[in-house]
C-alpha atoms as a PDB file:
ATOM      1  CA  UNK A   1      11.391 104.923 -54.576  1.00  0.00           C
ATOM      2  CA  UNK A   2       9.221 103.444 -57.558  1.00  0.00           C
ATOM      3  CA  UNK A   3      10.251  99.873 -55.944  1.00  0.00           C
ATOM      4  CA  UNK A   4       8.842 100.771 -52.677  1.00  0.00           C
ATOM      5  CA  UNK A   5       5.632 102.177 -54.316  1.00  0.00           C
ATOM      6  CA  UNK A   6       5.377  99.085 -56.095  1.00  0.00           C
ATOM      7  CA  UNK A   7       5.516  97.023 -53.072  1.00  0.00           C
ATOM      8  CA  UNK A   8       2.890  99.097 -51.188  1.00  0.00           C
ATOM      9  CA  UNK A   9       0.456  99.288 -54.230  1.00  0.00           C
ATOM     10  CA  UNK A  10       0.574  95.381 -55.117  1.00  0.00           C
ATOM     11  CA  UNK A  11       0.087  94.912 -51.184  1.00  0.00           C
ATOM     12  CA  UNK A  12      -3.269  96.832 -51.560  1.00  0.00           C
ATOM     13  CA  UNK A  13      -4.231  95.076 -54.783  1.00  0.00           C
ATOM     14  CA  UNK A  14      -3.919  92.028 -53.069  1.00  0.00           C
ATOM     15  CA  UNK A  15      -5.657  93.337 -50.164  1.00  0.00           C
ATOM     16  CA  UNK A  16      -8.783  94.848 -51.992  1.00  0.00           C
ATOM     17  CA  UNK A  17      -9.590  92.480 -55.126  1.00  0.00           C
ATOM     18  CA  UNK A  18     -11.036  89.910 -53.318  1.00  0.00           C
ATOM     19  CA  UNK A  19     -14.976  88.513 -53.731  1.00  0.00           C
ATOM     20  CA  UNK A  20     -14.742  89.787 -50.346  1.00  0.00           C
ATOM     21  CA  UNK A  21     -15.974  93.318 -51.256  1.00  0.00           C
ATOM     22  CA  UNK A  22     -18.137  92.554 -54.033  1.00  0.00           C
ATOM     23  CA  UNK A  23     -21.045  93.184 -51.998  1.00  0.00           C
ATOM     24  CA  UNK A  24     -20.344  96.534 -51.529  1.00  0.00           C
ATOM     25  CA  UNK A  25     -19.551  97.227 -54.475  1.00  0.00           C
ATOM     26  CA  UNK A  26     -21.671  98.284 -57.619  1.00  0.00           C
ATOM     27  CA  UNK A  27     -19.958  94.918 -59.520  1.00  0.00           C
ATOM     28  CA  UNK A  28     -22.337  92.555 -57.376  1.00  0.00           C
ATOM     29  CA  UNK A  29     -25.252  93.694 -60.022  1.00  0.00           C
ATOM     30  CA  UNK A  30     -23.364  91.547 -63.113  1.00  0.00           C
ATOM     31  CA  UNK A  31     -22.402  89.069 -60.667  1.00  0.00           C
ATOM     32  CA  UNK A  32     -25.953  87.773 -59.933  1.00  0.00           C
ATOM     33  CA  UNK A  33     -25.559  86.303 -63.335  1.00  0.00           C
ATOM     34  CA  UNK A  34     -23.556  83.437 -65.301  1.00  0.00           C
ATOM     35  CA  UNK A  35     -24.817  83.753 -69.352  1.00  0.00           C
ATOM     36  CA  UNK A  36     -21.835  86.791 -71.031  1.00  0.00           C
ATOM     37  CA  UNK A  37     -24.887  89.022 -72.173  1.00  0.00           C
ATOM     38  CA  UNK A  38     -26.710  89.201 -68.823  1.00  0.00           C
ATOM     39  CA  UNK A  39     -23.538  89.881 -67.444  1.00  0.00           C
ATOM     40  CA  UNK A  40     -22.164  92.699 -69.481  1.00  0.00           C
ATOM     41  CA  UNK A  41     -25.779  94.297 -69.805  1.00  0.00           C
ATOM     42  CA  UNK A  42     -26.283  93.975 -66.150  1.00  0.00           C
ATOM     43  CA  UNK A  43     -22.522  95.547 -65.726  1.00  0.00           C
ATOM     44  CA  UNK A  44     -23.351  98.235 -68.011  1.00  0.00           C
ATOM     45  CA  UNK A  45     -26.343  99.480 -66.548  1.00  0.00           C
ATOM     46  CA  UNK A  46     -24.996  99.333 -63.012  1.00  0.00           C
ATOM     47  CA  UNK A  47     -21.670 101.171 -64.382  1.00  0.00           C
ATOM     48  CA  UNK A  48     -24.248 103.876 -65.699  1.00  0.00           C
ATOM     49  CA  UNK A  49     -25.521 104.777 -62.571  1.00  0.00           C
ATOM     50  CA  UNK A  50     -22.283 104.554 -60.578  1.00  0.00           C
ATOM     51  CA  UNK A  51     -22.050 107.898 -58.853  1.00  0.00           C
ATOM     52  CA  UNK A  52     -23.316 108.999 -55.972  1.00  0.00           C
ATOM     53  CA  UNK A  53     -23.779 106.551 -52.596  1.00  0.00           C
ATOM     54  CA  UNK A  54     -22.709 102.847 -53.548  1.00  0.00           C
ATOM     55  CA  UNK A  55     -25.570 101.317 -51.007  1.00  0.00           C
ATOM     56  CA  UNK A  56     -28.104 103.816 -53.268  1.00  0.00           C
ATOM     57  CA  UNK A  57     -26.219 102.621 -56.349  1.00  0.00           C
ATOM     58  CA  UNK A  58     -26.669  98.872 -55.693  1.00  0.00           C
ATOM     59  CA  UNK A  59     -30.344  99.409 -54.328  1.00  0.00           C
ATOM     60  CA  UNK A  60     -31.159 101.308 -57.708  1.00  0.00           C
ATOM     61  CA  UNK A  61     -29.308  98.675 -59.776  1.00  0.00           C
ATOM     62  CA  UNK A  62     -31.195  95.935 -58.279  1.00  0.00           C
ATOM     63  CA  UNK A  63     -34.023  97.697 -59.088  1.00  0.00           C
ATOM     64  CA  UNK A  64     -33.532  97.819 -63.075  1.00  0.00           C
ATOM     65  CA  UNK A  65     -32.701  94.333 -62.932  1.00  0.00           C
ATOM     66  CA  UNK A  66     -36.084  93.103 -61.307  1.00  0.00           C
ATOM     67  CA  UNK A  67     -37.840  95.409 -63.055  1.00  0.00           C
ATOM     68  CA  UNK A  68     -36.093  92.984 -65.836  1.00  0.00           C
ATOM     69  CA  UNK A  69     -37.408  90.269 -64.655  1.00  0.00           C
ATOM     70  CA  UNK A  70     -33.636  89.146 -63.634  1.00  0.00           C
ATOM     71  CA  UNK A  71     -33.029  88.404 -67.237  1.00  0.00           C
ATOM     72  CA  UNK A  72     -31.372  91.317 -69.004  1.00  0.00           C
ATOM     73  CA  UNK A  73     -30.440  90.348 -72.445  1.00  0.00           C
ATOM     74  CA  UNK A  74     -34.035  88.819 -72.532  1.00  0.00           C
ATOM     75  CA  UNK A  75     -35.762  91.813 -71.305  1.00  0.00           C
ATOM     76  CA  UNK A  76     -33.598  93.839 -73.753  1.00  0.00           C
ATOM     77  CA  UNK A  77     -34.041  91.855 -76.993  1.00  0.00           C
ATOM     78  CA  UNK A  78     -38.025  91.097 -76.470  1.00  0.00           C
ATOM     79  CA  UNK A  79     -39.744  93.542 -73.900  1.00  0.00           C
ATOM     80  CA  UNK A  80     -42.736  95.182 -75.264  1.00  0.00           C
ATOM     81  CA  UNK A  81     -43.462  98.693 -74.954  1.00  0.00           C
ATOM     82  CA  UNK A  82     -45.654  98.376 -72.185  1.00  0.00           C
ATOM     83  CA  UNK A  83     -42.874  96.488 -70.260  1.00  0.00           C
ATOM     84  CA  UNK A  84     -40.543  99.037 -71.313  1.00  0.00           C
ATOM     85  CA  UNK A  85     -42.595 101.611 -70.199  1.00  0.00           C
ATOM     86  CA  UNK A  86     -42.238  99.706 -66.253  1.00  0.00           C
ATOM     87  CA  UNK A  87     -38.965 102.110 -66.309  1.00  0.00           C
ATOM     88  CA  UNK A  88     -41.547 104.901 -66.131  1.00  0.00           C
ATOM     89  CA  UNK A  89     -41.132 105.878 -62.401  1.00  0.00           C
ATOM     90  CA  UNK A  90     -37.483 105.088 -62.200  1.00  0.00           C
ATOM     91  CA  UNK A  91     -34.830 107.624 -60.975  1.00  0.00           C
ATOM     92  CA  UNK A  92     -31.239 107.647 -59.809  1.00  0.00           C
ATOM     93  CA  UNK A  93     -30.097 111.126 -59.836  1.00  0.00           C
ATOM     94  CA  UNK A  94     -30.266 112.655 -62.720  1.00  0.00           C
ATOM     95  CA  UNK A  95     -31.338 109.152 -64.363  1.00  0.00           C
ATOM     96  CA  UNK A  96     -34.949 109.074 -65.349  1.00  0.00           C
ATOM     97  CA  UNK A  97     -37.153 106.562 -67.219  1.00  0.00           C
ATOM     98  CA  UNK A  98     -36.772 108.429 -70.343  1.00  0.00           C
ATOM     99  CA  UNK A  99     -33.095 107.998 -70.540  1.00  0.00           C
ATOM    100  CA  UNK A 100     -34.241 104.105 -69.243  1.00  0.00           C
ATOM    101  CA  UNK A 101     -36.115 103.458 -71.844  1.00  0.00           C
ATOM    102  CA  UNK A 102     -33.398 104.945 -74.082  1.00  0.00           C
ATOM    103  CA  UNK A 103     -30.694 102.759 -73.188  1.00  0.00           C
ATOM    104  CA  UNK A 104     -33.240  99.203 -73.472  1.00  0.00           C
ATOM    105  CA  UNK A 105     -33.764 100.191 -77.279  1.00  0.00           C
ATOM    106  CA  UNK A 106     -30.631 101.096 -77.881  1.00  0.00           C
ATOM    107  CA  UNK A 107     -29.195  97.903 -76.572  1.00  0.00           C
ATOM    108  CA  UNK A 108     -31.088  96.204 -78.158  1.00  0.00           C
ATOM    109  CA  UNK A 109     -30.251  97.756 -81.489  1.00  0.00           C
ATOM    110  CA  UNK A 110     -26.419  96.847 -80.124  1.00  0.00           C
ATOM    111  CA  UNK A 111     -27.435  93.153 -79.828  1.00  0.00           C
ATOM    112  CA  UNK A 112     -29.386  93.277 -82.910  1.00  0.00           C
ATOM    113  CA  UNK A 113     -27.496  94.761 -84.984  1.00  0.00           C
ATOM    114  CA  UNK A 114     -23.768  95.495 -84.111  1.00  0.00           C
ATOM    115  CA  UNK A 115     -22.985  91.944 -82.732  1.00  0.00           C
ATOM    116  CA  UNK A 116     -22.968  93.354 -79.008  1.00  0.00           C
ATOM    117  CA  UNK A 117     -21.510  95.336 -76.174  1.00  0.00           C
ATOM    118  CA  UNK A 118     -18.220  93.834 -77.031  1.00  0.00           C
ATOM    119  CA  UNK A 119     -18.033  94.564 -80.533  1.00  0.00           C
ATOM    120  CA  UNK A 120     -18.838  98.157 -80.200  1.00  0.00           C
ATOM    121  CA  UNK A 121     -15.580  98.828 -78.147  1.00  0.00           C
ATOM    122  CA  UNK A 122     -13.486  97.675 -81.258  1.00  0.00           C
ATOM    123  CA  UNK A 123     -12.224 100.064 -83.205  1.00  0.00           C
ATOM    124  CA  UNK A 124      -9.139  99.166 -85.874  1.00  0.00           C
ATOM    125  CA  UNK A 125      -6.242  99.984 -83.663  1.00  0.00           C
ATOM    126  CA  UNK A 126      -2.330 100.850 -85.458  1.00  0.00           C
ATOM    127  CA  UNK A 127       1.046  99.583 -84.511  1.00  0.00           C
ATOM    128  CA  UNK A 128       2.304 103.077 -83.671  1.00  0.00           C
ATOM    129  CA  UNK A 129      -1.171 103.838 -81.317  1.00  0.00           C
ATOM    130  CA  UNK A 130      -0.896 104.647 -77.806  1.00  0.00           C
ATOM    131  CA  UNK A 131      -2.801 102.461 -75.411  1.00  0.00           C
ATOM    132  CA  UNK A 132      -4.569 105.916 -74.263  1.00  0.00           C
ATOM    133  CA  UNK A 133      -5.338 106.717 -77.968  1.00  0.00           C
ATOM    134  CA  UNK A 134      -6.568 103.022 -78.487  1.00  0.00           C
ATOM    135  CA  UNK A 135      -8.890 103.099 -74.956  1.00  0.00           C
ATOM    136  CA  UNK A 136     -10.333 106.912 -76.335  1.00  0.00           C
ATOM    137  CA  UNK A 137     -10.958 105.601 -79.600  1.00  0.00           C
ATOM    138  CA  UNK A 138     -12.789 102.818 -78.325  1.00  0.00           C
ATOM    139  CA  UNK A 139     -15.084 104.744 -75.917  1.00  0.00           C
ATOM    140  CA  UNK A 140     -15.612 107.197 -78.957  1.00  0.00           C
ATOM    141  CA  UNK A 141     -16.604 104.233 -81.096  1.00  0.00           C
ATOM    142  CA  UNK A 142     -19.169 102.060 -78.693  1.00  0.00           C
ATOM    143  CA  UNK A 143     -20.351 106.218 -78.299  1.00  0.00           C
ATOM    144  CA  UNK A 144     -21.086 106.783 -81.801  1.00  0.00           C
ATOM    145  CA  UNK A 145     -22.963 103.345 -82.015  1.00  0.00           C
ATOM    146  CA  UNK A 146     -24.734 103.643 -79.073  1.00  0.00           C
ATOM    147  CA  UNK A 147     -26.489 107.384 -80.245  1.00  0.00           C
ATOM    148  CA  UNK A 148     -27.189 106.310 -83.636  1.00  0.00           C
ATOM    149  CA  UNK A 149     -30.940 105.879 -82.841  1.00  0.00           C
ATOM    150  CA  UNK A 150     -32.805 108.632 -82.443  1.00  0.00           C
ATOM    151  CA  UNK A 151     -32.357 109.447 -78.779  1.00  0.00           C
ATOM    152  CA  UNK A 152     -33.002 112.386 -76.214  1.00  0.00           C
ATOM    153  CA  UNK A 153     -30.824 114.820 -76.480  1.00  0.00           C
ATOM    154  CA  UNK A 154     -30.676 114.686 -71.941  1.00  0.00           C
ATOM    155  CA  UNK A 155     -29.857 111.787 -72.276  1.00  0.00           C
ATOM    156  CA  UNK A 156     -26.221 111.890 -73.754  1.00  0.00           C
ATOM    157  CA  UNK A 157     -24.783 113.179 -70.647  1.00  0.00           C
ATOM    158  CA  UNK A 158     -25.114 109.888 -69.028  1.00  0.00           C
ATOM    159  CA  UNK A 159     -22.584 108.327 -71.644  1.00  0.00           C
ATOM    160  CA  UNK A 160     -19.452 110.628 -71.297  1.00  0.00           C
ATOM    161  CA  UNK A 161     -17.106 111.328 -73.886  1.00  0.00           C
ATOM    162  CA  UNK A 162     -13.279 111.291 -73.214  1.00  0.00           C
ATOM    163  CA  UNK A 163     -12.952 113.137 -76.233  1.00  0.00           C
ATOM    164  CA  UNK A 164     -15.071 116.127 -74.163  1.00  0.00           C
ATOM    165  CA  UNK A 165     -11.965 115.648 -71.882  1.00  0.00           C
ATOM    166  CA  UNK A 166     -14.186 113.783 -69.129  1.00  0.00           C
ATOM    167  CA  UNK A 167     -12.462 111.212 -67.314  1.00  0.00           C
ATOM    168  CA  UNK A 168     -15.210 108.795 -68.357  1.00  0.00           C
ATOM    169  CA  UNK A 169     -14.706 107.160 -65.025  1.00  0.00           C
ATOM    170  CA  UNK A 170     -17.762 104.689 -65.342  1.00  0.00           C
ATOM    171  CA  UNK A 171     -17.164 103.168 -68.737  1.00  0.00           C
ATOM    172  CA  UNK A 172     -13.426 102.818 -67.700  1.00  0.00           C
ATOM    173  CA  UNK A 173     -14.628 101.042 -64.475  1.00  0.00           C
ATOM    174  CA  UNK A 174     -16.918  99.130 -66.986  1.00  0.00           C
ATOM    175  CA  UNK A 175     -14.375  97.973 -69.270  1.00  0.00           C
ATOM    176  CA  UNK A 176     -11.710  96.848 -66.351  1.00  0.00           C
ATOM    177  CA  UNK A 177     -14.697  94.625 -65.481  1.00  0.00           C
ATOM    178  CA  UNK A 178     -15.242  92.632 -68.927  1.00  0.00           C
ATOM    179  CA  UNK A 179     -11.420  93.127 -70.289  1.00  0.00           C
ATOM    180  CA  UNK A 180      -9.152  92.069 -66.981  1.00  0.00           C
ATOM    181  CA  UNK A 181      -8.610  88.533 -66.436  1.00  0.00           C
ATOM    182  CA  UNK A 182      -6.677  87.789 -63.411  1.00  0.00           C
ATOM    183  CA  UNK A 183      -9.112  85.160 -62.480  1.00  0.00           C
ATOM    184  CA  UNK A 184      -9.267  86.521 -58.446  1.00  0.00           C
ATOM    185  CA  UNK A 185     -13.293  86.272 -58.197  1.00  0.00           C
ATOM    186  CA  UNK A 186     -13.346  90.372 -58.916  1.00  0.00           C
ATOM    187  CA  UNK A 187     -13.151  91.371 -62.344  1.00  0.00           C
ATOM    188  CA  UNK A 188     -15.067  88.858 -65.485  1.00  0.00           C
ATOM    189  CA  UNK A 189     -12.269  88.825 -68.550  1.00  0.00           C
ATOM    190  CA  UNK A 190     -15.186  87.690 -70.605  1.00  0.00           C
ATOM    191  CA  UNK A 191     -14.506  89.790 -73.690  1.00  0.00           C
ATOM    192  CA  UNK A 192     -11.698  87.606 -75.737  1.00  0.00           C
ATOM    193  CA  UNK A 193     -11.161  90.755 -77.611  1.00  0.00           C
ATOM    194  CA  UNK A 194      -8.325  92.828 -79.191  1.00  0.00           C
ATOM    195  CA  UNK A 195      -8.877  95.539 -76.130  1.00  0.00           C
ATOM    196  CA  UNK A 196      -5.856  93.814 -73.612  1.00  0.00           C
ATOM    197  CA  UNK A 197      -5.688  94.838 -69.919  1.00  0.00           C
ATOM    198  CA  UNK A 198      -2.491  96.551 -71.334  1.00  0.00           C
ATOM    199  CA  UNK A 199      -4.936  99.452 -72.928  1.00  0.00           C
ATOM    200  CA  UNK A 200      -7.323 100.166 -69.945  1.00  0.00           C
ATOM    201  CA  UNK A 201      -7.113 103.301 -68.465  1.00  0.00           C
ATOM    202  CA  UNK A 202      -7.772 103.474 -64.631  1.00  0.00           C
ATOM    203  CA  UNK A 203     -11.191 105.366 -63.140  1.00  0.00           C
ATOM    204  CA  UNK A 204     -10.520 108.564 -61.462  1.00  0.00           C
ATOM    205  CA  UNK A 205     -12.765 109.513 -58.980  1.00  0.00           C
ATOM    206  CA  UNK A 206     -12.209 112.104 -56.021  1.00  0.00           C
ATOM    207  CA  UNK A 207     -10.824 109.136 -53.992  1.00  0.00           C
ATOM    208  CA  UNK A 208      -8.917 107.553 -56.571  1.00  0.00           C
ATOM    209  CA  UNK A 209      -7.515 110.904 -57.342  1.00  0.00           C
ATOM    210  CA  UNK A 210      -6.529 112.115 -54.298  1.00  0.00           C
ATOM    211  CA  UNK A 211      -4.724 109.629 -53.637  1.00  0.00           C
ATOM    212  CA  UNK A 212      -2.779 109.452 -56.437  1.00  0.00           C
ATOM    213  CA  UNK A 213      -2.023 112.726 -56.050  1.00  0.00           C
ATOM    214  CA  UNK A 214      -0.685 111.775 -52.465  1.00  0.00           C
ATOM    215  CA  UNK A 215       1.384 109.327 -53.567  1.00  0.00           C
ATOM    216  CA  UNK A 216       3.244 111.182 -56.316  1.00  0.00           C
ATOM    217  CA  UNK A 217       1.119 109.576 -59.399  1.00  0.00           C
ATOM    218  CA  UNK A 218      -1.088 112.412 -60.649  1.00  0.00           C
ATOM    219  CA  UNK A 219       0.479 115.811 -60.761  1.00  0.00           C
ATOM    220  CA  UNK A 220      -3.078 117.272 -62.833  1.00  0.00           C
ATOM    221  CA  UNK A 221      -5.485 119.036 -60.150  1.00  0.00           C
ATOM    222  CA  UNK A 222      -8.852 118.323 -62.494  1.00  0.00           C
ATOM    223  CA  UNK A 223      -9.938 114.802 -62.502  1.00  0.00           C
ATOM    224  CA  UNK A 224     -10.346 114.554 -66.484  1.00  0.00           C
ATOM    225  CA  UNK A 225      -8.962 112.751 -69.289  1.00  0.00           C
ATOM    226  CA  UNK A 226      -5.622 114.345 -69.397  1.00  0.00           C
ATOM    227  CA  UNK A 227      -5.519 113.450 -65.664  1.00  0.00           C
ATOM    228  CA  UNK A 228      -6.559 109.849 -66.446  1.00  0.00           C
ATOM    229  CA  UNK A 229      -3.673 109.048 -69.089  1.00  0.00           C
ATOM    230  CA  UNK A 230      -1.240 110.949 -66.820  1.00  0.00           C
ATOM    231  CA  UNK A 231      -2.083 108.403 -63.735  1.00  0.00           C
ATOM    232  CA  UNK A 232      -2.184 105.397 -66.084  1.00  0.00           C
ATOM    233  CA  UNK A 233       0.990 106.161 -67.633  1.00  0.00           C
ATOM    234  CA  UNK A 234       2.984 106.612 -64.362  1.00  0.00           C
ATOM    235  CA  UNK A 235       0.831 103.110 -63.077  1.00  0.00           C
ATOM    236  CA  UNK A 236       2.075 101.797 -66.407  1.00  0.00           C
ATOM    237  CA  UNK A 237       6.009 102.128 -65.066  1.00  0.00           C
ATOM    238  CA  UNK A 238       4.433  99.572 -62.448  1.00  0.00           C
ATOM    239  CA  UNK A 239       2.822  97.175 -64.330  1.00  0.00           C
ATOM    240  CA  UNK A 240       2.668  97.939 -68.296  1.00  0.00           C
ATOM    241  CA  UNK A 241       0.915  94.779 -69.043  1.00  0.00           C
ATOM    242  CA  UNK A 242      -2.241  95.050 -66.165  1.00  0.00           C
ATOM    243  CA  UNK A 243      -1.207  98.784 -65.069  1.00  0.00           C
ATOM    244  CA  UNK A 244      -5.084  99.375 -64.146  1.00  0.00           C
ATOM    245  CA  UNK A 245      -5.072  96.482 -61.428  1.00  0.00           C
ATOM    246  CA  UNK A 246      -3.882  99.264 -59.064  1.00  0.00           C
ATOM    247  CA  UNK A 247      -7.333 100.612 -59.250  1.00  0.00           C
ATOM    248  CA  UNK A 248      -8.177  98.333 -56.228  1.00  0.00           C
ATOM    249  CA  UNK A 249      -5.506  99.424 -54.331  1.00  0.00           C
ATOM    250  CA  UNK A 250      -6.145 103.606 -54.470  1.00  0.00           C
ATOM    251  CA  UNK A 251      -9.903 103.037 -54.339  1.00  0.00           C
ATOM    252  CA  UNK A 252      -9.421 100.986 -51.345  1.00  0.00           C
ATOM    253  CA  UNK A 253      -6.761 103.034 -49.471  1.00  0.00           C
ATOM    254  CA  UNK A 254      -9.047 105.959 -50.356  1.00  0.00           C
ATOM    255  CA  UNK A 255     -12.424 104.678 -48.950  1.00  0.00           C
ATOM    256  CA  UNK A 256     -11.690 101.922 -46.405  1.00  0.00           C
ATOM    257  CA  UNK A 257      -8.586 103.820 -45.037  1.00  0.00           C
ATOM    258  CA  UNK A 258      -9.377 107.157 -45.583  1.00  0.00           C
ATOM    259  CA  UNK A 259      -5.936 107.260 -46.956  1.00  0.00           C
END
């Protein structure tokens, strides 16, 4: 039975991560760029904002980065006030300028100060640590740096916390972006860090869920973090060493076949 679920999930995998369907796909915002910071800024920002429509999602994305000027890390590390304040009028859902202007300054305090995006997902991990453990821990620690500028209160909602039991779908989407490296067009592998593919823990979304859930990989009716390292565990008995590569395959058989 696993054997056969094996088969059919690789099948998918290969199916759906191809540079085919970046373009629908909010990971065409980081890959209008080629320099590491524009392109894990860039990923970041369009990872924030990843609910909803994806054609909204992308349209909204692009908009950040022109108002940008196309140069994240630049616009981050050097943007004035005035250009800051550009983010004024800007909405995606529940997304406003304030929380905008938020996230530029305290990216910028990242860069400046914490040695980047990268860094910030780093935290010591022990021999006898579960991957899950390691992947919360990390989340918990790029958190804590993130809010330790003064900051909106509104505006923490928009950087979930795993330890709040949320499934923290976008920042695990985020981090299968800069972490896997299986060098298919798709995801970046740029970060050369101590966070392996082996750690990730696979989004969970309604259509990633469900069909997990029809295929006999997610027992957990609530799509939170006890439901996220109960799907990457079982995906783990399929591939321990890259077991979220089968995000590609239940996204895809859950939005392109209505699975």
């Amino acid at each position: 039975m696993i054997d056969n679920l094996k088969d059919f999930l690789d099948e998918k995998y290969d199916i759906y991560n191809r540079p085919d369907f970046i373009d629908s796909d909010p990971i065409s915002i980081p890959h209008q760029f080629s320099i590491k910071e524009d392109i894990e800024i860039a990923g970041f920002l369009a990872a924030t904002i990843a609910w909803g429509q994806r054609v909204t999602i992308i349209n909204n994305a692009n908009k950040m980065m022109k108002i940008m000027g196309n140069s994240p890390c630049d616009f981050i590390m050097h943007a004035k006030q005035k250009e800051i304040n550009s983010f004024n009028n800007f909405v995606h859902r529940t997304f406003n300028g304030e929380d905008a202007a938020f996230f530029i300054k305290s990216l910028k305090n990242i860069y400046k100060n914490h040695g980047g995006l990268e860094n910030t997902f780093l935290p010591l991990k022990t021999d006898n640590e579960q991957s899950s453990d390691f992947s919360l821990t990390a989340i918990m620690n790029f958190r804590k740096i993130f809010f330790s500028i003064d900051h909106p209160g509104r505006t923490r909602k928009h950087v979930s916390s795993p330890d709040a039991n949320s499934s923290s779908k976008r920042l695990c989407m985020y981090l299968r972006w800069m972490v896997r490296k299986d060098k298919r067009g798709v995801d970046f592998g740029i970060w050369n860090s101590k966070l392996l593919p082996s750690y990730l823990m696979c989004p969970l979304d309604v259509h990633s869920g469900n069909v997990a859930r029809k295929l006999g990989l997610l027992n957990r009716t609530q799509n939170d973090w006890k439901a996220v390292i109960e799907l990457t565990t079982n995906l783990r008995k399929l591939d321990s060493k890259d077991p979220v590569k089968y995000d590609f395959a239940l996204f895809g058989l859950g939005v392109f076949e209505k699975f």
